[in-house]
PDB file of N, CA and C in Angstrom:
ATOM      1  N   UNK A   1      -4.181  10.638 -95.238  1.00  0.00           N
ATOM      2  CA  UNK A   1      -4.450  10.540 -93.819  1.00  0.00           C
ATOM      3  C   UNK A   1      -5.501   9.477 -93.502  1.00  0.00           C
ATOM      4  N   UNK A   2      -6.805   9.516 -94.155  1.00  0.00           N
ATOM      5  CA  UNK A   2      -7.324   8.506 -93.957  1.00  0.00           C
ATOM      6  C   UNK A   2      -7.052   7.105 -94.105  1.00  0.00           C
ATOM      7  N   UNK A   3      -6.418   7.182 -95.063  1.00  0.00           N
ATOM      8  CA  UNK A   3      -5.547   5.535 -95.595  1.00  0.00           C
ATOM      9  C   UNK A   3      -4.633   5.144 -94.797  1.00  0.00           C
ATOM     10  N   UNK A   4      -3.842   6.158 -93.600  1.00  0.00           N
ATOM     11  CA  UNK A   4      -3.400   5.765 -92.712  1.00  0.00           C
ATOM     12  C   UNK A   4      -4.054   5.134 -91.370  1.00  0.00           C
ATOM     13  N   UNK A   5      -5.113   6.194 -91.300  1.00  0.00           N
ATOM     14  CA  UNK A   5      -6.013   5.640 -90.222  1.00  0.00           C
ATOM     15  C   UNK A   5      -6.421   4.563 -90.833  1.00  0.00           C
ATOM     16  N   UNK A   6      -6.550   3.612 -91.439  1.00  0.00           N
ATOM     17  CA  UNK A   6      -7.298   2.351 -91.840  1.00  0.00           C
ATOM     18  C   UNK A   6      -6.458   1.466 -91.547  1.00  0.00           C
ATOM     19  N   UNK A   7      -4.791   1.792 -91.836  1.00  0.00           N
ATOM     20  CA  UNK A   7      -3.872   0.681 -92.256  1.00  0.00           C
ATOM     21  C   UNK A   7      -3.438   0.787 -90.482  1.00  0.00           C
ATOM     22  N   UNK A   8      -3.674   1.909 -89.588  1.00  0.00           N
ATOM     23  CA  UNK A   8      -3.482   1.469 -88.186  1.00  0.00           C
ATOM     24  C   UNK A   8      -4.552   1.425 -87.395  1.00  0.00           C
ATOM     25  N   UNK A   9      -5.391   1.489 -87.472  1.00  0.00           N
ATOM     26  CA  UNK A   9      -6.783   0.610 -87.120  1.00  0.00           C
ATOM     27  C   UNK A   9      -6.494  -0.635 -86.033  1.00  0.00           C
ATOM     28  N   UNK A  10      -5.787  -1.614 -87.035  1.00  0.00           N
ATOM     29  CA  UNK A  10      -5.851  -2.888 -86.150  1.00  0.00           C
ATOM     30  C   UNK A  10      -5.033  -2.829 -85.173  1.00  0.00           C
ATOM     31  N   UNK A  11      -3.906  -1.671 -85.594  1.00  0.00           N
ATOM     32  CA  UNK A  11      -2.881  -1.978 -84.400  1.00  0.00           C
ATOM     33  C   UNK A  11      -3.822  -0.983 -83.166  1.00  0.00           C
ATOM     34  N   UNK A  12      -4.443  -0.327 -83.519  1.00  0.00           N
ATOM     35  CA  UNK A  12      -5.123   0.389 -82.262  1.00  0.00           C
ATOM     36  C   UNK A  12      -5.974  -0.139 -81.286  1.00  0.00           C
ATOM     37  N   UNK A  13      -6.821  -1.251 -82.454  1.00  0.00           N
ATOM     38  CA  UNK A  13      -7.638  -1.961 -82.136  1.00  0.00           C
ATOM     39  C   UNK A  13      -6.531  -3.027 -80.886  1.00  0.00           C
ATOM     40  N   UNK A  14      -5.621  -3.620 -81.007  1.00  0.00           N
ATOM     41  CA  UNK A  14      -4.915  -4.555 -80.583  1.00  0.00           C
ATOM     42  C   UNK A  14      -4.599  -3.529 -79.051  1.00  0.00           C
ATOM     43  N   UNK A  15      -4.062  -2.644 -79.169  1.00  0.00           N
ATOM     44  CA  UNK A  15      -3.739  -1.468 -78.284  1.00  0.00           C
ATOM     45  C   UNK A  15      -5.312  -1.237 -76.929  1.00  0.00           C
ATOM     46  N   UNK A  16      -6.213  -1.115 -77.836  1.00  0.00           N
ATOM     47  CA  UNK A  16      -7.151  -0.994 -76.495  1.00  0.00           C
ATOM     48  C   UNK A  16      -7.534  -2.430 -75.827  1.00  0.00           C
ATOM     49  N   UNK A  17      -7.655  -3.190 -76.702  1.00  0.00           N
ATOM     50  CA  UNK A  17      -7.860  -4.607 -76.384  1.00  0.00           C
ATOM     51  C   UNK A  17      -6.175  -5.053 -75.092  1.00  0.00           C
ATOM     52  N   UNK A  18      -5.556  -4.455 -75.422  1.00  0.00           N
ATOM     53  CA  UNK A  18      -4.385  -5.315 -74.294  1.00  0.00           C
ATOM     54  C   UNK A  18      -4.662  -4.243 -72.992  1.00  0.00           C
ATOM     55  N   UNK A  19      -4.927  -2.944 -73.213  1.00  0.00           N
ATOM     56  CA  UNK A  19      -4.815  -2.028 -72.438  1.00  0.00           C
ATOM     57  C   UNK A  19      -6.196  -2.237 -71.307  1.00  0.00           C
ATOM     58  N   UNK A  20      -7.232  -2.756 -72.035  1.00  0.00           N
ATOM     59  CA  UNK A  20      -8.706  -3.149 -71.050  1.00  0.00           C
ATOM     60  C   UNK A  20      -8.277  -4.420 -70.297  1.00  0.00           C
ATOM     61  N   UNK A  21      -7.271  -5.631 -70.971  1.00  0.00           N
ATOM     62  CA  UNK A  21      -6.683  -7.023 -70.372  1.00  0.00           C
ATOM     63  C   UNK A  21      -5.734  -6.148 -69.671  1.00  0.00           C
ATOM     64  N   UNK A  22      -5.328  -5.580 -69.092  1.00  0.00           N
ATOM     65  CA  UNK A  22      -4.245  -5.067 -68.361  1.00  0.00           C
ATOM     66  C   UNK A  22      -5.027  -4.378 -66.725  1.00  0.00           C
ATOM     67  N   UNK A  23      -6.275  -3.711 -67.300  1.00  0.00           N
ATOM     68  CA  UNK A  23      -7.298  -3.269 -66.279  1.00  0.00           C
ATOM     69  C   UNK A  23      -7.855  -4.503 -65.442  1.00  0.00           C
ATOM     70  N   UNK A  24      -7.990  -5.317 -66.443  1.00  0.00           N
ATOM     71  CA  UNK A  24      -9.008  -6.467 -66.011  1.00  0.00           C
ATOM     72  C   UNK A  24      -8.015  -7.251 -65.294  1.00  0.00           C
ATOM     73  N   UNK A  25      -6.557  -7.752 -65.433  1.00  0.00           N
ATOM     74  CA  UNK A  25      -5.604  -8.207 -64.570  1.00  0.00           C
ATOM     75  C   UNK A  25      -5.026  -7.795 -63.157  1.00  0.00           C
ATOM     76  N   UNK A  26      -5.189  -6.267 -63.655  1.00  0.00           N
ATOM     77  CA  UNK A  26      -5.083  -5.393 -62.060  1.00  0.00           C
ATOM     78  C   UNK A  26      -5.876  -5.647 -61.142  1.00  0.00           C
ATOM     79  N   UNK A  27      -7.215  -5.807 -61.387  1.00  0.00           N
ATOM     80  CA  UNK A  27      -8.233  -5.558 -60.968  1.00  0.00           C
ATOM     81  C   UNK A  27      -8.281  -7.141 -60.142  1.00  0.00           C
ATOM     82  N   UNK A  28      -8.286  -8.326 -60.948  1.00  0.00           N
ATOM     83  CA  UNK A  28      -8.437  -9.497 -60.275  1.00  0.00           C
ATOM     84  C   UNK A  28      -7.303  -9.836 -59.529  1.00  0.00           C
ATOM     85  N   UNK A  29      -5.832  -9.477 -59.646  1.00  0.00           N
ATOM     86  CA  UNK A  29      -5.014  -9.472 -58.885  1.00  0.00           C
ATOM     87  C   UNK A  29      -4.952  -8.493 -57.271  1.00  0.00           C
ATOM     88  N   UNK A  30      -5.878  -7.610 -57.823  1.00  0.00           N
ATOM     89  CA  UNK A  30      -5.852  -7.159 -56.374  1.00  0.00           C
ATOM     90  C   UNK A  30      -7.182  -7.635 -55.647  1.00  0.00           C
ATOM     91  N   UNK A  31      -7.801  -7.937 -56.288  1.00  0.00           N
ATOM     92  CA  UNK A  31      -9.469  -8.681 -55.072  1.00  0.00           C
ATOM     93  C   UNK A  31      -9.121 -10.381 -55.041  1.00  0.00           C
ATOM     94  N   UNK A  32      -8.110 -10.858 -55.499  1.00  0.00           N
ATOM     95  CA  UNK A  32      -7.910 -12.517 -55.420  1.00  0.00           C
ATOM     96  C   UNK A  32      -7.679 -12.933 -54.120  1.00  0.00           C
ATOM     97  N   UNK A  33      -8.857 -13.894 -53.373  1.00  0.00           N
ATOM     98  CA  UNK A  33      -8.257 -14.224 -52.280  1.00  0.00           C
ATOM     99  C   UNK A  33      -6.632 -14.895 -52.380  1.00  0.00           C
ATOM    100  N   UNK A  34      -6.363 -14.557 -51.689  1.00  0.00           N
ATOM    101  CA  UNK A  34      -4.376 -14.659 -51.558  1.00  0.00           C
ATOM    102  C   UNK A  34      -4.347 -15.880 -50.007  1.00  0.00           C
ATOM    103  N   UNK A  35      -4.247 -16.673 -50.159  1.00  0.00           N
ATOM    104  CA  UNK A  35      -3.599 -18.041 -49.076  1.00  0.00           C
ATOM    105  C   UNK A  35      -2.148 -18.032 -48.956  1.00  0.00           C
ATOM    106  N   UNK A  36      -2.131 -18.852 -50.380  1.00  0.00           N
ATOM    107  CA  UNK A  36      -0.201 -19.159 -50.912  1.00  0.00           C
ATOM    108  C   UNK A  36       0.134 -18.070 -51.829  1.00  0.00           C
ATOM    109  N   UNK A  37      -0.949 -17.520 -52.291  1.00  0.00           N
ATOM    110  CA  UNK A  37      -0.278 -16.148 -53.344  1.00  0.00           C
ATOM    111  C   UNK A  37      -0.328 -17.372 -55.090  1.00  0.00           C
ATOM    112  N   UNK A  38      -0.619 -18.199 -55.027  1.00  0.00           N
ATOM    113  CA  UNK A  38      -0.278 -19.154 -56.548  1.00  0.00           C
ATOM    114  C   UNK A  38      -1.042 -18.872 -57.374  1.00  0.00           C
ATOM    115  N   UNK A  39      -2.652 -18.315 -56.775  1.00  0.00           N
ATOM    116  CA  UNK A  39      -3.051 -17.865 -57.862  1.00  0.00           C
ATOM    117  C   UNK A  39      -3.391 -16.526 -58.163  1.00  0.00           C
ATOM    118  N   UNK A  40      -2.747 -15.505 -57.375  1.00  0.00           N
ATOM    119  CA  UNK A  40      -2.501 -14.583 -58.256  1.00  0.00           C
ATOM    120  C   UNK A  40      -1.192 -14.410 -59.090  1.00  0.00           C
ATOM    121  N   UNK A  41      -0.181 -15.005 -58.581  1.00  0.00           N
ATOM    122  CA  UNK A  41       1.326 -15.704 -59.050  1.00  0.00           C
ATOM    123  C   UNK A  41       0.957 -15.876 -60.625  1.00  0.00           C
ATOM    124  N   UNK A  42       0.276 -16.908 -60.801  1.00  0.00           N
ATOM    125  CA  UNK A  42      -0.141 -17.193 -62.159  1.00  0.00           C
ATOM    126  C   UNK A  42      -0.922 -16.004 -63.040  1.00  0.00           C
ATOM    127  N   UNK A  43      -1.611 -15.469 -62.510  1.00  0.00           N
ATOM    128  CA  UNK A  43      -2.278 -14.739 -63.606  1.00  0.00           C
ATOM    129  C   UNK A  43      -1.300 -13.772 -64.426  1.00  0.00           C
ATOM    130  N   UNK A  44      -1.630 -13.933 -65.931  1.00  0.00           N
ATOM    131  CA  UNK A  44      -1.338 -12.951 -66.619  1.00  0.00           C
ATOM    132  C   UNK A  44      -1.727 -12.962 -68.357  1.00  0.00           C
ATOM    133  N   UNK A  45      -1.289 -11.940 -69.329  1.00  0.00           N
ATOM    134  CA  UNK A  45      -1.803 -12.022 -70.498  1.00  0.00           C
ATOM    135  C   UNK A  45      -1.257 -12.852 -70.773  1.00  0.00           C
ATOM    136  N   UNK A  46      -1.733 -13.610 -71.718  1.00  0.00           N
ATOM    137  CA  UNK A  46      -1.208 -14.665 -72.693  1.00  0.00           C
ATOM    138  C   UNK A  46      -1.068 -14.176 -73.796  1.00  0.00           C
ATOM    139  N   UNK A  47      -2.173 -13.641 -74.833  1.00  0.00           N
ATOM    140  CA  UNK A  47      -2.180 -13.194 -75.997  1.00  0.00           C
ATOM    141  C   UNK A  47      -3.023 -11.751 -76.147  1.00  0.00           C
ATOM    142  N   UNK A  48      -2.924 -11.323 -76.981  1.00  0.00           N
ATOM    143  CA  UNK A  48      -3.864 -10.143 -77.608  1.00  0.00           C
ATOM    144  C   UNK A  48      -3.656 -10.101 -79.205  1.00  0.00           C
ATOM    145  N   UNK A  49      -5.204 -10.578 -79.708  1.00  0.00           N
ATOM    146  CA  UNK A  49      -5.052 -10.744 -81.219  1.00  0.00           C
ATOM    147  C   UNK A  49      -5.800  -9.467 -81.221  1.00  0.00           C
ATOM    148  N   UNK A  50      -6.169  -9.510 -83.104  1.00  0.00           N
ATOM    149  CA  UNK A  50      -7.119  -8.363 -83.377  1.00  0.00           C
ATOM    150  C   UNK A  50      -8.609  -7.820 -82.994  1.00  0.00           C
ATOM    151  N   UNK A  51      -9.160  -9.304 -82.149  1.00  0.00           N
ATOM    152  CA  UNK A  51     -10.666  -9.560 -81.759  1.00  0.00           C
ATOM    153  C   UNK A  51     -10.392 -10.450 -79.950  1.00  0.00           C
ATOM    154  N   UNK A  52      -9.796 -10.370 -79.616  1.00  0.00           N
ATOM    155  CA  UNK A  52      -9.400 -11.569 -78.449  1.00  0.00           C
ATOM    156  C   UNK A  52      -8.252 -11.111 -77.796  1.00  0.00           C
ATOM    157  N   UNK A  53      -8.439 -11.408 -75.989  1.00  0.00           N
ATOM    158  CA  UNK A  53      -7.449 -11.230 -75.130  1.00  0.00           C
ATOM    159  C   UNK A  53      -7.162 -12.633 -74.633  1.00  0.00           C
ATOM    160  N   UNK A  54      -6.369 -13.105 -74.469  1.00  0.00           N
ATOM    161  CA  UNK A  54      -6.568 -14.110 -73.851  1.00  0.00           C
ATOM    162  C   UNK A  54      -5.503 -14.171 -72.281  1.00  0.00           C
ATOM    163  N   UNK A  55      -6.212 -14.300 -71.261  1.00  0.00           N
ATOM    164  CA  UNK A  55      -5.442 -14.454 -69.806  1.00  0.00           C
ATOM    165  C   UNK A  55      -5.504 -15.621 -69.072  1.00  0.00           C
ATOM    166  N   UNK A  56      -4.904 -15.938 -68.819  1.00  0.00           N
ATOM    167  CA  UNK A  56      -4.495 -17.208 -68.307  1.00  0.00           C
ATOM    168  C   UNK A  56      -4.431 -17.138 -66.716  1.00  0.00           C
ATOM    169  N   UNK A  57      -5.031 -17.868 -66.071  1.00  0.00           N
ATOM    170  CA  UNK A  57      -5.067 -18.187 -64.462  1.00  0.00           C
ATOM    171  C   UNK A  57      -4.894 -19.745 -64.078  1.00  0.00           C
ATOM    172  N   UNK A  58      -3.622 -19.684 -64.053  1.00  0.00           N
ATOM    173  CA  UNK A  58      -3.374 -21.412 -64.002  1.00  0.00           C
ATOM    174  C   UNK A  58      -3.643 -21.780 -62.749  1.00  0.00           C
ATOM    175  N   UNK A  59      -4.035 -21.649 -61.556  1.00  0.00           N
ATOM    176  CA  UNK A  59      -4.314 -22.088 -60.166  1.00  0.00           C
ATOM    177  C   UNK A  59      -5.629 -21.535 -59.483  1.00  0.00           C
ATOM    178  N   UNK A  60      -5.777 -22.364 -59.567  1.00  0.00           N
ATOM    179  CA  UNK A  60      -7.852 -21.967 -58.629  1.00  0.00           C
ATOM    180  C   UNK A  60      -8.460 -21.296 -58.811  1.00  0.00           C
ATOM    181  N   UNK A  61      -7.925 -20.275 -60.061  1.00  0.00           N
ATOM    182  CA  UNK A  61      -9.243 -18.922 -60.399  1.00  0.00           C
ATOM    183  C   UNK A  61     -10.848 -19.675 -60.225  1.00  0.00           C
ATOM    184  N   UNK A  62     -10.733 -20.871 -61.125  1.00  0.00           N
ATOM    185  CA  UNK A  62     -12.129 -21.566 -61.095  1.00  0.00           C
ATOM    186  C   UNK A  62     -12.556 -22.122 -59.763  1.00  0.00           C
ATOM    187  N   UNK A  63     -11.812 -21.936 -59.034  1.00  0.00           N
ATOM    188  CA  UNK A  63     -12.255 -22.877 -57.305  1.00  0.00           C
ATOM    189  C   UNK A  63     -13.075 -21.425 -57.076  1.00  0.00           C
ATOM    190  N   UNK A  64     -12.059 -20.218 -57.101  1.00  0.00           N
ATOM    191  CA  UNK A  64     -12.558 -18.904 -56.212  1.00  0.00           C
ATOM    192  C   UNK A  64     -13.726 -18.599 -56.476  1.00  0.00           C
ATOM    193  N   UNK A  65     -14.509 -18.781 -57.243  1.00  0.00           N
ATOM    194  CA  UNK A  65     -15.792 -17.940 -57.681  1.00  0.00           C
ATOM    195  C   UNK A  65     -17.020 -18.898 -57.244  1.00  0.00           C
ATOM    196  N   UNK A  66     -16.806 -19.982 -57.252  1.00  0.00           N
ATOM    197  CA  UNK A  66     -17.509 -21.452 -56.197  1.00  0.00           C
ATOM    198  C   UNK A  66     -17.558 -20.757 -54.638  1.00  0.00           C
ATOM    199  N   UNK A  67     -16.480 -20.498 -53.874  1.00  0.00           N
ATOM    200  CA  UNK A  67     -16.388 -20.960 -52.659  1.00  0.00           C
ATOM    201  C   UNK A  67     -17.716 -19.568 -51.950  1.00  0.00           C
ATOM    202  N   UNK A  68     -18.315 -20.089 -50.898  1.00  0.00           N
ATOM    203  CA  UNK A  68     -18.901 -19.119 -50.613  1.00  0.00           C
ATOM    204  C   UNK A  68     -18.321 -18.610 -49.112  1.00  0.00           C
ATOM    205  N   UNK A  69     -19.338 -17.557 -48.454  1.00  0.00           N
ATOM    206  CA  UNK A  69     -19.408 -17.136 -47.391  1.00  0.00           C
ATOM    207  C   UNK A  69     -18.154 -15.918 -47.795  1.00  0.00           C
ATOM    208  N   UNK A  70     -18.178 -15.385 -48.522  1.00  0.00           N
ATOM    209  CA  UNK A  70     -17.105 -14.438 -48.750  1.00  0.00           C
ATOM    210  C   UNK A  70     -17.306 -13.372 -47.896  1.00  0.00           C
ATOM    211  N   UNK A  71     -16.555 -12.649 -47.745  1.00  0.00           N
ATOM    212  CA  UNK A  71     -16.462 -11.723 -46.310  1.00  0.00           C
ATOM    213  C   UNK A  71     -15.945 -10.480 -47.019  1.00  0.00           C
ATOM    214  N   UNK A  72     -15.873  -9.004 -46.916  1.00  0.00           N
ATOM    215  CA  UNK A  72     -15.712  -7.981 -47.518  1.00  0.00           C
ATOM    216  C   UNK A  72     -14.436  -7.717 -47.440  1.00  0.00           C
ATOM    217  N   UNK A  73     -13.454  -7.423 -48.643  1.00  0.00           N
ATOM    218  CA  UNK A  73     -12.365  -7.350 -48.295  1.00  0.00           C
ATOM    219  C   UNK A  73     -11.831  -6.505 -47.123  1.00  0.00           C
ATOM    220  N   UNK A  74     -10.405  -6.233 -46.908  1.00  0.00           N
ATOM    221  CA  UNK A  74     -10.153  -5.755 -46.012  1.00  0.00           C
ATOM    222  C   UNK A  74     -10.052  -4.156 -46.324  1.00  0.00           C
ATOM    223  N   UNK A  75      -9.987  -3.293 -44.955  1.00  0.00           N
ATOM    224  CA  UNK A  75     -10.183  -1.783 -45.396  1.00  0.00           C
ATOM    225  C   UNK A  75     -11.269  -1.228 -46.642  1.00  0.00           C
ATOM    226  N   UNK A  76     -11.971  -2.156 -46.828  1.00  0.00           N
ATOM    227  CA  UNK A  76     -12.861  -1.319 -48.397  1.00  0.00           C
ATOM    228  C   UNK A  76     -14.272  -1.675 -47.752  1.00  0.00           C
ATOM    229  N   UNK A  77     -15.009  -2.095 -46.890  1.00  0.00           N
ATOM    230  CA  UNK A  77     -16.036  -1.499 -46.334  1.00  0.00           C
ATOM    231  C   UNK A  77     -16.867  -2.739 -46.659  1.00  0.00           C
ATOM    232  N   UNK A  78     -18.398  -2.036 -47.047  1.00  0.00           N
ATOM    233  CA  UNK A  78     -18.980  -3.042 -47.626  1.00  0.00           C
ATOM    234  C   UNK A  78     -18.939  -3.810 -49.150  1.00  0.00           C
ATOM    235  N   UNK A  79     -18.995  -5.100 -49.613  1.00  0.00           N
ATOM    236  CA  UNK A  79     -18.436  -5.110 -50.896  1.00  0.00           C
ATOM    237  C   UNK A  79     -18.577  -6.637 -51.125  1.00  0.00           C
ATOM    238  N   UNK A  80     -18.308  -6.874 -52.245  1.00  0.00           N
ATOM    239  CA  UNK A  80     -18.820  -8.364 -52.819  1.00  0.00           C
ATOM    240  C   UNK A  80     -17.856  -9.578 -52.052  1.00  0.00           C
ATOM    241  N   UNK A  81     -16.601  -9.306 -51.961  1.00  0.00           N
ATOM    242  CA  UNK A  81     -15.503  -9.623 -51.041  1.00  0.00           C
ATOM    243  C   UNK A  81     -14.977 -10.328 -51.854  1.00  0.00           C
ATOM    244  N   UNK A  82     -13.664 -10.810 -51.720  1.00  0.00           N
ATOM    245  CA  UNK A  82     -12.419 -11.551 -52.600  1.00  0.00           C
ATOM    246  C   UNK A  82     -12.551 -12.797 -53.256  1.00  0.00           C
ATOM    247  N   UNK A  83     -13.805 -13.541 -53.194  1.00  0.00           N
ATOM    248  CA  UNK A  83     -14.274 -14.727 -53.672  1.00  0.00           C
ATOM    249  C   UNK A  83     -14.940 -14.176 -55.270  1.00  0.00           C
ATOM    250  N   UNK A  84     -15.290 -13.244 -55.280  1.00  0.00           N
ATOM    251  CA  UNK A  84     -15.719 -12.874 -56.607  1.00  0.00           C
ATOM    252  C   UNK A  84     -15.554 -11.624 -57.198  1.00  0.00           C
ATOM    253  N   UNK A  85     -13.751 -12.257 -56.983  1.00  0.00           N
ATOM    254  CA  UNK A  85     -12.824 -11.074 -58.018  1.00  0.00           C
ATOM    255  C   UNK A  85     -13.159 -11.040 -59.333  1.00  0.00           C
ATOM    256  N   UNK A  86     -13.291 -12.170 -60.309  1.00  0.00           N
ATOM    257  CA  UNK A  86     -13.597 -11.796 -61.603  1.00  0.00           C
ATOM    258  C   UNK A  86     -14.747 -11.020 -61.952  1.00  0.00           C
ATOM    259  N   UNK A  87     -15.889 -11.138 -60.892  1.00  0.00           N
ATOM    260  CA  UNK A  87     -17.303 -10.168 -60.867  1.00  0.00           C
ATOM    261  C   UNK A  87     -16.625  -9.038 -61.204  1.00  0.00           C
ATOM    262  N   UNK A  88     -15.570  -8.412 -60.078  1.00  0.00           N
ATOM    263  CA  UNK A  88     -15.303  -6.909 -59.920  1.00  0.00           C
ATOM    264  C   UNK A  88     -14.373  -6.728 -61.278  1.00  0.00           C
ATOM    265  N   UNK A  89     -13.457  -7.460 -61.665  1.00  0.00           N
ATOM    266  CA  UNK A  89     -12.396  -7.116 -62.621  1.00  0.00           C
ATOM    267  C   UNK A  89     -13.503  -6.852 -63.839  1.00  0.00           C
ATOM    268  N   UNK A  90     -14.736  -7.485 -64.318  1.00  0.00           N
ATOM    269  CA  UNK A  90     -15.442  -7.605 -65.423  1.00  0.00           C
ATOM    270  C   UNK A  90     -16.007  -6.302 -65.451  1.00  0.00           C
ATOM    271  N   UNK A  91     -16.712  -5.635 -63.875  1.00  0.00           N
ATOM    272  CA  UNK A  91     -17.255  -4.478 -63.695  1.00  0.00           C
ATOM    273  C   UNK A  91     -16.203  -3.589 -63.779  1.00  0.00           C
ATOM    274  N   UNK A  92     -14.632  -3.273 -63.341  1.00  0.00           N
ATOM    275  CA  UNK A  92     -14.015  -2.616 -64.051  1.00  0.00           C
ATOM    276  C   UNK A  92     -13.632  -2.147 -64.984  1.00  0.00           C
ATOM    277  N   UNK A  93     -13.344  -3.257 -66.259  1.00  0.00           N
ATOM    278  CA  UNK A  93     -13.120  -3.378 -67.656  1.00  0.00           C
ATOM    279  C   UNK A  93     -14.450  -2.906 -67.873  1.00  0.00           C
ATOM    280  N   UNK A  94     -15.414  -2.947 -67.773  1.00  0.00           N
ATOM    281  CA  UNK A  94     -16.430  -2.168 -68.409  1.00  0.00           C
ATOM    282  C   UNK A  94     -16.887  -0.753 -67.988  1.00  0.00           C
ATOM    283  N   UNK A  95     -16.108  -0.255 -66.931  1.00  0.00           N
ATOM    284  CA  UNK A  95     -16.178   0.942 -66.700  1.00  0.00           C
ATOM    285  C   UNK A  95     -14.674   1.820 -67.193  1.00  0.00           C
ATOM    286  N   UNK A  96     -13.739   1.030 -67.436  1.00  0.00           N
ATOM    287  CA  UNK A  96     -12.531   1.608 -67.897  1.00  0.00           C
ATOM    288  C   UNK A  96     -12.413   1.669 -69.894  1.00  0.00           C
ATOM    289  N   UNK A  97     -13.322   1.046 -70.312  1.00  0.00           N
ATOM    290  CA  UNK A  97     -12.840   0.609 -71.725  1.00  0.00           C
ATOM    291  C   UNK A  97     -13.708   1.646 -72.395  1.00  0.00           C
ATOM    292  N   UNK A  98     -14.884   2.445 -72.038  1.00  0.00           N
ATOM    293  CA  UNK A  98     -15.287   3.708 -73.109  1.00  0.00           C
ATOM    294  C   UNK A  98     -13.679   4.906 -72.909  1.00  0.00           C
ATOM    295  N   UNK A  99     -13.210   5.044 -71.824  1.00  0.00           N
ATOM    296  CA  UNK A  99     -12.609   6.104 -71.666  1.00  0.00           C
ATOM    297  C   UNK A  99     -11.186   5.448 -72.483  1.00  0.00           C
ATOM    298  N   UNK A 100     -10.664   4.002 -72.676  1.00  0.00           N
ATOM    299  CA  UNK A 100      -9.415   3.470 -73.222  1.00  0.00           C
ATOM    300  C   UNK A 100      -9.672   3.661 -74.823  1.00  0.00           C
ATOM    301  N   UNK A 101     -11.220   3.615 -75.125  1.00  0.00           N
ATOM    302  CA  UNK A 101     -10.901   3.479 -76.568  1.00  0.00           C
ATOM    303  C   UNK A 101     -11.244   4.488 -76.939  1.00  0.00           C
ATOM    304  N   UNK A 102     -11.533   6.056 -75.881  1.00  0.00           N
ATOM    305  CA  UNK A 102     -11.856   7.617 -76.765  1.00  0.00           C
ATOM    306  C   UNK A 102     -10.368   7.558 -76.820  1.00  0.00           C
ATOM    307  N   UNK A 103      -9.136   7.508 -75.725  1.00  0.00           N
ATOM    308  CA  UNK A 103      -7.937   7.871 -75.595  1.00  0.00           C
ATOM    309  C   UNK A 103      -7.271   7.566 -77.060  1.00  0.00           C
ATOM    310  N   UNK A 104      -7.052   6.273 -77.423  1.00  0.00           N
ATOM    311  CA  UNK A 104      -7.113   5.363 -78.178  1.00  0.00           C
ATOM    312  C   UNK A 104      -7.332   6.391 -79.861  1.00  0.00           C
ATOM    313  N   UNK A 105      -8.406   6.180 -80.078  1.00  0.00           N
ATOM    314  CA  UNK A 105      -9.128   6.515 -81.011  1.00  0.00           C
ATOM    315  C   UNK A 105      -8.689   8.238 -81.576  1.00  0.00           C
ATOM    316  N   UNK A 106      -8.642   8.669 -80.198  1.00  0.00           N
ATOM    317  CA  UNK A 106      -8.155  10.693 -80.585  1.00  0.00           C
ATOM    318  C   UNK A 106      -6.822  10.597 -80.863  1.00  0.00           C
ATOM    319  N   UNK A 107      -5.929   9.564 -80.214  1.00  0.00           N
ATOM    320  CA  UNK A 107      -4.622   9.746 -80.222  1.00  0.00           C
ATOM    321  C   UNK A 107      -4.068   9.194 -81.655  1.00  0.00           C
ATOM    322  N   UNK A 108      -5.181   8.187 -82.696  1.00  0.00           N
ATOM    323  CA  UNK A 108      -4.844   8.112 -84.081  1.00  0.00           C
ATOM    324  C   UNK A 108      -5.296   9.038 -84.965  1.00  0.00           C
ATOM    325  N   UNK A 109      -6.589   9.672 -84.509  1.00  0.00           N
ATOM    326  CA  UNK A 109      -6.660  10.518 -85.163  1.00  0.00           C
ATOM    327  C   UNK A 109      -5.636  11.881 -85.317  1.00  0.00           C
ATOM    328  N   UNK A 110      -5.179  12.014 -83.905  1.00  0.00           N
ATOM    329  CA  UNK A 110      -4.048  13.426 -83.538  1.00  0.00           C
ATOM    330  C   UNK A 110      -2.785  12.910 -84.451  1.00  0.00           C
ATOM    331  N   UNK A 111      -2.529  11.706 -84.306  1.00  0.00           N
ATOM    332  CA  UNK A 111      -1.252  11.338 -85.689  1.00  0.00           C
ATOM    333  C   UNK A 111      -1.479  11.516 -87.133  1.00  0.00           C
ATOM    334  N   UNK A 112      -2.870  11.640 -87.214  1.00  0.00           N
ATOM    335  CA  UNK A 112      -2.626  11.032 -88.890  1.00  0.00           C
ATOM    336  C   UNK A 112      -3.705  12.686 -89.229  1.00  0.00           C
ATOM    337  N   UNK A 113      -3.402  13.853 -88.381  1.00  0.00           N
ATOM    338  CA  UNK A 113      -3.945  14.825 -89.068  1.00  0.00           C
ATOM    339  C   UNK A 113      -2.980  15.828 -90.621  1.00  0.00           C
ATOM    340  N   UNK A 114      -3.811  16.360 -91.400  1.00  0.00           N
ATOM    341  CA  UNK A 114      -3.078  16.979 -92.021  1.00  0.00           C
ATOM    342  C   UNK A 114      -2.636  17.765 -91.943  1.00  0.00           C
TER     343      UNK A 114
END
């Protein structure tokens, strides 16, 4: 059992790592200021290795976090507002990823009991 848990390790490891890039994509796709829609259009995973996510935002992610005078999104009150979606997606992923990798972590252990 333990020799199993070792030899799936990485794939678990790979598993919380896409599952926190999946939080963190939700998250900037829904606070992205939206004009033409192109750059939330573009966003998505590219890769997930054993140590690395990699996401890709091919259209203005880098303009959005420049522009100022941001205004609070709509219906959500007071708030950082849609210019600094990656702020909020980063503060998500770090509030979603202790609870992805207990899930994670119990659910290899619940496989590989004796």
């Amino acid at each position: 059992s333990v020799m199993n848990v070792k030899i799936q390790l990485p794939y678990a490891s790979r598993q919380m790592l896409g599952d926190g890039a999946k939080v963190f994509l939700k998250t900037a796709q829904k606070n992205v200021h939206t004009i033409t829609g192109k750059t939330r259009a573009t966003m998505q995973v590219q890769a997930v290795s054993d140590g690395e996510v990699n996401i890709i935002m091919r259209h203005g992610a880098l303009f959005e976090i420049r522009r100022t005078g941001s205004k609070p999104p709509p219906r959500q009150g007071r708030g950082t507002g849609p210019h600094n979606f990656l702020i909020a997606s980063r503060s998500a992923l770090a509030n979603s990823m202790p609870k992805i990798i207990t899930k994670e972590v119990n659910s290899l252990f619940q496989k590989n009991r004796v």
